[in-house]
Protein backbone atom coordinates (compact mmCIF):
# COMPACT_ATOMS: atom_id res chain seq x y z
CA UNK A 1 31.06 172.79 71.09
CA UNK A 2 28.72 170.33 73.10
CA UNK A 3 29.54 172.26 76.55
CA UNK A 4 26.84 172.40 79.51
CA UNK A 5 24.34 173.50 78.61
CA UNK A 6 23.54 171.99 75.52
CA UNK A 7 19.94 171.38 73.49
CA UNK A 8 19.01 171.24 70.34
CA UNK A 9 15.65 172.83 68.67
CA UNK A 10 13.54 172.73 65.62
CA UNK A 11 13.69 176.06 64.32
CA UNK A 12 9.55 176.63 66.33
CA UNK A 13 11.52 176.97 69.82
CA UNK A 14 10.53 173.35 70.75
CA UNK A 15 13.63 172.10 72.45
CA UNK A 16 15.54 168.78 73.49
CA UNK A 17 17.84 168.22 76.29
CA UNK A 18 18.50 166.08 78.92
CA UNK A 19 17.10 167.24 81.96
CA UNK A 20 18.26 166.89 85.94
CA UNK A 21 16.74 163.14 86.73
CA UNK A 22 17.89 162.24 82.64
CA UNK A 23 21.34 162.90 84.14
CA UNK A 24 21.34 161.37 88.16
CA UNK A 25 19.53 158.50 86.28
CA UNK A 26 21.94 158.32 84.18
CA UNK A 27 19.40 157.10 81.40
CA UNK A 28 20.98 154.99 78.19
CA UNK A 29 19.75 155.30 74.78
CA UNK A 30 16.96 153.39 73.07
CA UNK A 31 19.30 150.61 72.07
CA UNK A 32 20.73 149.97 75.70
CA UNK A 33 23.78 151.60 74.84
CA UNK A 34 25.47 154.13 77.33
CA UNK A 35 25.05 157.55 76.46
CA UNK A 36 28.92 159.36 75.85
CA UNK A 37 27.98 162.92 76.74
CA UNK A 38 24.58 164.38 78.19
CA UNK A 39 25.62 167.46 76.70
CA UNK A 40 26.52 166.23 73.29
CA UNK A 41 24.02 167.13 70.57
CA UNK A 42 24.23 163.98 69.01
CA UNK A 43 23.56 162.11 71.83
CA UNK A 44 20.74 164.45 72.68
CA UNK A 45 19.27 164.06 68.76
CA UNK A 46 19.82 160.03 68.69
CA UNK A 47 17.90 159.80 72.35
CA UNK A 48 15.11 161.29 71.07
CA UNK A 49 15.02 159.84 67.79
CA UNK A 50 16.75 162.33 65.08
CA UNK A 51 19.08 159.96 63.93
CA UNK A 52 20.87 160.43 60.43
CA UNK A 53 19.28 163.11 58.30
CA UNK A 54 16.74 164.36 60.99
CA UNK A 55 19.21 165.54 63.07
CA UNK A 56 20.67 168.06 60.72
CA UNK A 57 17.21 169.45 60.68
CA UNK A 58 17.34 170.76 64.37
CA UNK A 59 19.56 173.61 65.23
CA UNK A 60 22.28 172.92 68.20
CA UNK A 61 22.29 175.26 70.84
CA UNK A 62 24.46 176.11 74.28
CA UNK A 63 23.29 178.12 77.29
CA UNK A 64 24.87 178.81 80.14
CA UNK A 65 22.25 179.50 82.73
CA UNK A 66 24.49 181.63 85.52
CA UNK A 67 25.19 184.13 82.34
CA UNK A 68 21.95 183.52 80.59
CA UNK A 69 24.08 183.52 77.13
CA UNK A 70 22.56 181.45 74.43
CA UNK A 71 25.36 180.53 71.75
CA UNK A 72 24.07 178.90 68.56
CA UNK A 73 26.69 176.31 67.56
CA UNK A 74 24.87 175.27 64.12
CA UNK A 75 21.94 176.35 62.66
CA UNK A 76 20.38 173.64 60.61
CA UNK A 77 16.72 175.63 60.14
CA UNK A 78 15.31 178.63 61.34
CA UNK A 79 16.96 180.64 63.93
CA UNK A 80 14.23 180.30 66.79
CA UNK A 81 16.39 181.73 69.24
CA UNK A 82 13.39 183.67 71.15
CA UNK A 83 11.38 180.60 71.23
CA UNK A 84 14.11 178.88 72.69
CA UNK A 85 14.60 181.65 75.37
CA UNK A 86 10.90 181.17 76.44
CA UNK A 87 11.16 177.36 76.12
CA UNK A 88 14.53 177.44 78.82
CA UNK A 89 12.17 179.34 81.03
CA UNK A 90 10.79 175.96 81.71
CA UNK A 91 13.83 174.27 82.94
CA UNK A 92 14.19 173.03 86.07
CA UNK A 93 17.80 174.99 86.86
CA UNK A 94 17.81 174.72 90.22
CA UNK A 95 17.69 171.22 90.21
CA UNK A 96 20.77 170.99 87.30
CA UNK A 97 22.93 173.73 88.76
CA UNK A 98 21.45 174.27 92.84
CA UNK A 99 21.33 178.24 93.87
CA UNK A 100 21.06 180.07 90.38
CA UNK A 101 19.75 183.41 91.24
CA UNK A 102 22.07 183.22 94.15
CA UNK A 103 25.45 182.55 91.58
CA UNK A 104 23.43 185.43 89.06
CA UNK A 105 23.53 187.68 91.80
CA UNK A 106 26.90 187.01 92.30
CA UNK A 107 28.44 187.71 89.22
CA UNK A 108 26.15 190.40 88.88
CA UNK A 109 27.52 191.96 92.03
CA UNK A 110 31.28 191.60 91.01
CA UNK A 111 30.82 194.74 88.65
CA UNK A 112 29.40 196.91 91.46
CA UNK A 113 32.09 196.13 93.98
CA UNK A 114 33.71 198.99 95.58
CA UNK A 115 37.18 197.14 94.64
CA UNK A 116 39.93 198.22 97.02
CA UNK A 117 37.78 201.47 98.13
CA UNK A 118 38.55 200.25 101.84
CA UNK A 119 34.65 201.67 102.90
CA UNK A 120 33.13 198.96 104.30
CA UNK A 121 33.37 197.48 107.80
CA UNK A 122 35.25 194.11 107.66
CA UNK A 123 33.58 190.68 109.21
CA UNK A 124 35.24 189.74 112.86
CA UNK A 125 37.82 187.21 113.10
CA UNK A 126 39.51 189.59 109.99
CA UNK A 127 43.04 190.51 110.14
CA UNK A 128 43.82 193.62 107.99
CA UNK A 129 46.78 194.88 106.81
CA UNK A 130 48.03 197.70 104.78
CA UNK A 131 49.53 195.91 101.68
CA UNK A 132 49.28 192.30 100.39
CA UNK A 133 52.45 191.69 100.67
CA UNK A 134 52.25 192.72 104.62
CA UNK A 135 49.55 190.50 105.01
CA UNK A 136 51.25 187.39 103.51
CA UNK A 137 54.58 188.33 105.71
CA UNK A 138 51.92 188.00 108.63
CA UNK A 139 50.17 184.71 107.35
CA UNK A 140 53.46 183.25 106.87
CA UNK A 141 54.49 183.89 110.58
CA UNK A 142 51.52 182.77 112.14
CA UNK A 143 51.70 179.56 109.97
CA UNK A 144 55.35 179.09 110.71
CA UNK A 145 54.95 179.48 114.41
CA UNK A 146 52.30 176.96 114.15
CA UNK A 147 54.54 174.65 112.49
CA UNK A 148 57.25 175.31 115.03
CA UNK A 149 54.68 173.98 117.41
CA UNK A 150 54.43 171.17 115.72
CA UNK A 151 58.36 170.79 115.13
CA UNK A 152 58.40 170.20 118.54
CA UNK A 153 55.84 167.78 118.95
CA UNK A 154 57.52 165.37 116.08
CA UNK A 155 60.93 166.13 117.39
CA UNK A 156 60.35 165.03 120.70
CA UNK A 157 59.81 161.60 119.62
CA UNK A 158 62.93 162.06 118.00
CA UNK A 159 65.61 159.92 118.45
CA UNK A 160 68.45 162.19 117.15
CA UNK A 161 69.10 165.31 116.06
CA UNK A 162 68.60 164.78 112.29
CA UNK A 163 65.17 163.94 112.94
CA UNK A 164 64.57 167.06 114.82
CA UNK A 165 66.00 168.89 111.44
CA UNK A 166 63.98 166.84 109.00
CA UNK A 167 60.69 167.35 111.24
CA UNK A 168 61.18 170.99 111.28
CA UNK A 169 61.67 171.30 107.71
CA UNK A 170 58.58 168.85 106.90
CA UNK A 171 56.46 170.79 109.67
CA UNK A 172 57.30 174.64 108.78
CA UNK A 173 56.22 173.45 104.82
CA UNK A 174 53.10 171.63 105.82
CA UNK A 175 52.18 174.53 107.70
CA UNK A 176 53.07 177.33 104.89
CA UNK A 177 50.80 175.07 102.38
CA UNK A 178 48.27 174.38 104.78
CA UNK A 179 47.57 178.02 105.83
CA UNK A 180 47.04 179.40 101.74
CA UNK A 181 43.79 179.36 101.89
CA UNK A 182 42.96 175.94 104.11
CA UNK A 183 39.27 176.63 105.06
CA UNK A 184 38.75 177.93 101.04
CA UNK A 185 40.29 174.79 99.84
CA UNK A 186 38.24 172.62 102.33
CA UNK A 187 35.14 174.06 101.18
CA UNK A 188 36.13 173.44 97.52
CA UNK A 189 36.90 170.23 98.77
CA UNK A 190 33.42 169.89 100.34
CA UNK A 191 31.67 170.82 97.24
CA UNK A 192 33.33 168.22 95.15
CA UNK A 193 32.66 165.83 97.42
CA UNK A 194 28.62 166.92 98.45
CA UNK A 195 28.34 166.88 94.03
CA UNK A 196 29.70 163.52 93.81
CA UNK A 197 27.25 162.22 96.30
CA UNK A 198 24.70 163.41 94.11
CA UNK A 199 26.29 161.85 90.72
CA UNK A 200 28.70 164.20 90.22
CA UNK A 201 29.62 163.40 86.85
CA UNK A 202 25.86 162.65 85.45
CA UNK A 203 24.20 165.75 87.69
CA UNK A 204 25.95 168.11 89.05
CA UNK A 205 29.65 168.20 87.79
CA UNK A 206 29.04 170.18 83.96
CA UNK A 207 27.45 172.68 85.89
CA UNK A 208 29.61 173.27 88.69
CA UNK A 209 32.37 173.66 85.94
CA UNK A 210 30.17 176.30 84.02
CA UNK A 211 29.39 178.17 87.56
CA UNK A 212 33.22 178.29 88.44
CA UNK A 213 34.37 179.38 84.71
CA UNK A 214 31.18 182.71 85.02
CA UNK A 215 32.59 183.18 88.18
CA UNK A 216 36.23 183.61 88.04
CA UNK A 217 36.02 185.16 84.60
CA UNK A 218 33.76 188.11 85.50
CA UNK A 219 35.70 188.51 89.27
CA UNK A 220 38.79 188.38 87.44
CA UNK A 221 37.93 190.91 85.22
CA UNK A 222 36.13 193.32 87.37
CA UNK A 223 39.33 193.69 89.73
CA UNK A 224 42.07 193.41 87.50
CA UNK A 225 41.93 197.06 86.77
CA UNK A 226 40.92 198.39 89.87
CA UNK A 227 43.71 196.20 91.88
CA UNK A 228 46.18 197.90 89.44
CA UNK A 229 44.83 201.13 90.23
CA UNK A 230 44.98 200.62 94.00
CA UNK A 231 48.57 198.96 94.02
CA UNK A 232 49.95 202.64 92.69
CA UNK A 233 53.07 201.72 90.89
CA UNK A 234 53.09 198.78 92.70
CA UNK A 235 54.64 195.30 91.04
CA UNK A 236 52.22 194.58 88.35
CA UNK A 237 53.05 190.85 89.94
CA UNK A 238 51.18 192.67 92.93
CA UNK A 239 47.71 193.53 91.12
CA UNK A 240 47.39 190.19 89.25
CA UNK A 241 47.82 187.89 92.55
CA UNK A 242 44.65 190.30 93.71
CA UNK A 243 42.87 189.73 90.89
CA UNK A 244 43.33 186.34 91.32
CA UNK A 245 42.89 186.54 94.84
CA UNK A 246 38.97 187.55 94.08
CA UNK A 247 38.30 185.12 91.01
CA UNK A 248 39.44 182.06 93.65
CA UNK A 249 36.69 183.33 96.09
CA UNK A 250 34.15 184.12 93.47
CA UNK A 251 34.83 180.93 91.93
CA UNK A 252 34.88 179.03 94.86
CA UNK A 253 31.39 180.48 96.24
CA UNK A 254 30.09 179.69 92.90
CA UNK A 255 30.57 176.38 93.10
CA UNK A 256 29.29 175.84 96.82
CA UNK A 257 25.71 177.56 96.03
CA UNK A 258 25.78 174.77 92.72
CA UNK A 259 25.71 172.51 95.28
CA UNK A 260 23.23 173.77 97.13
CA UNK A 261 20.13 171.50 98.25
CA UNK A 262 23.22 168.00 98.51
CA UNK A 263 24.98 167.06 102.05
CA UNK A 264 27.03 170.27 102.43
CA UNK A 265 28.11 171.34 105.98
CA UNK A 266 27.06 174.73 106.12
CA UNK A 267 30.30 175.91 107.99
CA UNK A 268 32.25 175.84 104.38
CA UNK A 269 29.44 178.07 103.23
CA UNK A 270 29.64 180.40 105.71
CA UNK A 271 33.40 180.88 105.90
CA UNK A 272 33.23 181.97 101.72
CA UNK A 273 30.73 184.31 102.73
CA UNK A 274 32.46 185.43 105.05
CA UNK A 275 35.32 185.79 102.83
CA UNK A 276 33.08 187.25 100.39
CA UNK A 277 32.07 190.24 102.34
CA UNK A 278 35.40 191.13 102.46
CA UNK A 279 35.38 191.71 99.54
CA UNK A 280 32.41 193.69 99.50
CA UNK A 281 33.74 196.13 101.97
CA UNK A 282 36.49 197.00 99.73
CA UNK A 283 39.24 194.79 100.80
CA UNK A 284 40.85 192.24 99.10
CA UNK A 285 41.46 188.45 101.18
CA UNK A 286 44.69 186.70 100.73
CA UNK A 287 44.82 183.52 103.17
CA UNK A 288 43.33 182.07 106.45
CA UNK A 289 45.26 180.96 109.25
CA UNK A 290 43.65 178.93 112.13
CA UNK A 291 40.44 180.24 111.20
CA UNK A 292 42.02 183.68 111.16
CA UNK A 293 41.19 185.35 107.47
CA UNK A 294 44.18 187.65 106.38
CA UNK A 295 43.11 191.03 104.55
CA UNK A 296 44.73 194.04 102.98
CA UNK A 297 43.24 197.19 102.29
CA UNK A 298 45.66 197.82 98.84
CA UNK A 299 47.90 195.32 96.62
């Protein structure tokens, strides 16, 4: 499947890979030539010189490090998948994929949440409402009074009245798009942009994609029934936006702590965690609003 993380081994546990500085070097192979993938097994086998028949003596391997899942995609010789284990002990994974015991822990945690148990004692700066739907209603308002604010401004330089209309219109939708989840998006944002500074594509980039995919899958999962449960004949429409609600901020912390250790303003960090322990008080988090984070105690 040649996915991050991939290695190949010799059926005694020895393994090949490329490792963190392989990847922000972005080495080529012997002959000069780039190097397509640095999580293709070919690639892998040719750079280290199992070319032709000697490559179909190593067995090809992927492991995702946030999960600590070892797939075997071929097995060419004996299946040394404990030797392999030990061998990926040695790996330098904070240096491929930043925080990992921090992104562990969080999916770890997702199955232990007290989902939409309403126990906990929300973060300040919170705004919590009874439904999600109530708290979007809200969310909307504030962002559409913001925008009317803004209306005002642009229509003032107006010169007619059709301007005035059009600036409205343009303002009241900026606003609406801006206020789903602006400071999440603009730490997303942030993340892509502290991994490219680092060599995002050679580095940084297959892992954040790995971290996101752990992430939203095992947040997704963990609410889905629980939101279902809470929203109490509810729209089913209802549950699924809150499950999706929590795999966006699972996903989205995930992929800050892969960056951690690059340029990263720690405010982007801080606002998911924020977010986060929403969350972990039993709430679910639908948007932020000048800074404001909307919550709802059911869907």
């Amino acid at each position: 499947m040649c996915q991050f993380f991939s290695l190949i081994s010799d059926g005694q546990g020895h393994i090949r890979y490329f490792d963190h500085k392989q990847r922000l070097d972005k080495v080529k192979m012997p002959d000069g030539g780039d190097i397509e993938s640095y999580d293709s097994h070919t690639s892998i086998a040719t750079f280290y010189g199992q070319t032709g028949a000697k490559e179909d003596a190593w067995n090809k391997w992927e492991y995702n490090p946030f999960t600590d899942t070892l797939i075997l995609d071929h097995q060419n010789t004996a299946d040394d998948r404990d030797g392999v284990m030990k061998s990926l002990m040695d790996v330098d994974w904070n240096a491929l994929c930043g925080d990992v015991e921090a992104i562990r822990g969080l999916i770890a945690q997702v199955s232990i949440i007290p989902w939409f148990k309403n126990g906990g004692v929300v973060p300040e700066g919170v705004k919590l409402f009874e439904t999600r739907g109530a708290a979007w209603d809200a969310a909307r308002d504030a962002a559409l009074g913001a925008a009317r604010g803004a209306a005002r401004g642009a229509a003032r330089d107006a010169a007619r009245d059709a301007a005035r209309g059009a600036a409205l219109g343009a303002a009241r939708g900026a606003a609406w798009d801006a206020a789903r989840g602006a400071a999440r998006d603009a730490a997303w944002d942030a993340a892509r942009g502290a991994a490219r500074g680092a060599a995002w594509d050679a580095a940084r980039g297959a892992a954040l994609g790995a971290a996101l995919g752990a992430a939203w899958d095992a947040a997704r999962g963990a609410a889905r029934d629980a939101a279902w449960d809470a929203a109490r004949g509810a729209a089913l429409g209802a549950a699924r936006g809150a499950a999706r609600d929590a795999a966006w901020d699972a996903a989205c912390l995930a992929g800050l702590l892969v960056c951690d250790g690059l340029e990263l303003n720690p405010k982007h960090i801080e606002h998911m965690r924020k977010r986060w322990a929403v969350w972990e008080a039993g709430y679910g988090v639908l948007f932020d609003v000048g800074g404001v984070i909307y919550a709802y105690k059911r869907p």
